[in-house]
N, C-alpha and C. Protein backbone atom coordinates (compact mmCIF):
# COMPACT_ATOMS: atom_id res chain seq x y z
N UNK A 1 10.38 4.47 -12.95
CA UNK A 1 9.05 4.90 -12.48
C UNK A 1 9.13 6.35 -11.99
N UNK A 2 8.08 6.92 -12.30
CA UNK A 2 7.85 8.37 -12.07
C UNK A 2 7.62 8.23 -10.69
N UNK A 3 7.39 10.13 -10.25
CA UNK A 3 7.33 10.11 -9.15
C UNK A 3 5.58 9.86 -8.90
N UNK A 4 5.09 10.32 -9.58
CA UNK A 4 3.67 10.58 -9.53
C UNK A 4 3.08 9.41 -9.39
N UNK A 5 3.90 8.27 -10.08
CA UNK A 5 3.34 6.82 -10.30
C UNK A 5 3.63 5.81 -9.26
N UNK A 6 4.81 6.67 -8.90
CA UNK A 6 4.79 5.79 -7.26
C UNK A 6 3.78 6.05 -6.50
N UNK A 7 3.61 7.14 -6.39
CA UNK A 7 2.34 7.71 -5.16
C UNK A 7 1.37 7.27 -5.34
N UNK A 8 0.90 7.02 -6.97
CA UNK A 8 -0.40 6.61 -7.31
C UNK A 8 -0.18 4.92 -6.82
N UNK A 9 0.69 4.01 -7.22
CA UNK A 9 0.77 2.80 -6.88
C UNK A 9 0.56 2.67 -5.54
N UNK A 10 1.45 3.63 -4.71
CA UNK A 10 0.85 3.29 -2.68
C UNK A 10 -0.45 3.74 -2.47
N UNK A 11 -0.95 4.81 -3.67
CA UNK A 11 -2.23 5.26 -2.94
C UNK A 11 -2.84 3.98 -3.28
N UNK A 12 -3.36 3.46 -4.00
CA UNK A 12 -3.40 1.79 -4.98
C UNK A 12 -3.85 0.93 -3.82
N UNK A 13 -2.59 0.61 -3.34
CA UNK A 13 -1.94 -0.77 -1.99
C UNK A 13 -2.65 -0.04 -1.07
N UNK A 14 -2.48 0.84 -0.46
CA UNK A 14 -3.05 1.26 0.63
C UNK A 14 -4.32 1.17 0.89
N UNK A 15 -5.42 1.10 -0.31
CA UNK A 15 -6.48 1.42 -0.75
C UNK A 15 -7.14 -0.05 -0.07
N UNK A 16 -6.36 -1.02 -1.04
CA UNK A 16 -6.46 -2.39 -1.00
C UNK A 16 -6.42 -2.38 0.12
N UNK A 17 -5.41 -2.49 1.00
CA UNK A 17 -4.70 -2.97 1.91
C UNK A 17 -6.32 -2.80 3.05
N UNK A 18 -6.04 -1.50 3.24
CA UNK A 18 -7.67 -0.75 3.94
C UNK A 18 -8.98 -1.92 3.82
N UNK A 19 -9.21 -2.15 2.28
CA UNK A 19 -10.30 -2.72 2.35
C UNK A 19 -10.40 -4.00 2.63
N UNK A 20 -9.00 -4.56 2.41
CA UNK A 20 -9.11 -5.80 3.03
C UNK A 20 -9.32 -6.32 4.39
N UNK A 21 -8.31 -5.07 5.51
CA UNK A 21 -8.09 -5.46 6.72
C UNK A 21 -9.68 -5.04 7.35
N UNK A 22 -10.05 -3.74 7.06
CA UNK A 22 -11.33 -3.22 7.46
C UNK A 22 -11.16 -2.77 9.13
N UNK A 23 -11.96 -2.49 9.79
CA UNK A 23 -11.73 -1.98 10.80
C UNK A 23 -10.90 -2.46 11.72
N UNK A 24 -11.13 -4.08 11.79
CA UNK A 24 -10.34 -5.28 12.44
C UNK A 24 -8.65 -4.59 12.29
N UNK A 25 -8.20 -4.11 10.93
CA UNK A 25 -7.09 -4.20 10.62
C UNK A 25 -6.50 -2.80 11.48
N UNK A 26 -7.77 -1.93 11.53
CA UNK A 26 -6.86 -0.92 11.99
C UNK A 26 -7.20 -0.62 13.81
N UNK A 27 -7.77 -1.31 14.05
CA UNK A 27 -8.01 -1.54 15.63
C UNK A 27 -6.93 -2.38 16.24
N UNK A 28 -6.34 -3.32 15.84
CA UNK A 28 -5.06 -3.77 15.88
C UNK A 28 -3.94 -3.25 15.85
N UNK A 29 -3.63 -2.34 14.76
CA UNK A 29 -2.50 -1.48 14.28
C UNK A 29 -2.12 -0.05 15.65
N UNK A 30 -3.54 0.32 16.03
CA UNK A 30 -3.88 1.13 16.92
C UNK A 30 -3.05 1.47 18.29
């Protein structure tokens, strides 16, 4: 795997990740 394609894959997950947890997720993390 490239490098570019890693970044694109976490930008990806992260994306997800975000929309799943939603604010809940990051008021916790906080």
């Amino acid at each position: 795997m490239t490098a570019p394609d890693y970044r694109t894959e976490m930008t990806i997950r992260f994306t997800i990740w975000d929309q799943i947890t939603g604010t809940a997720g990051r008021l916790t993390t906080t």
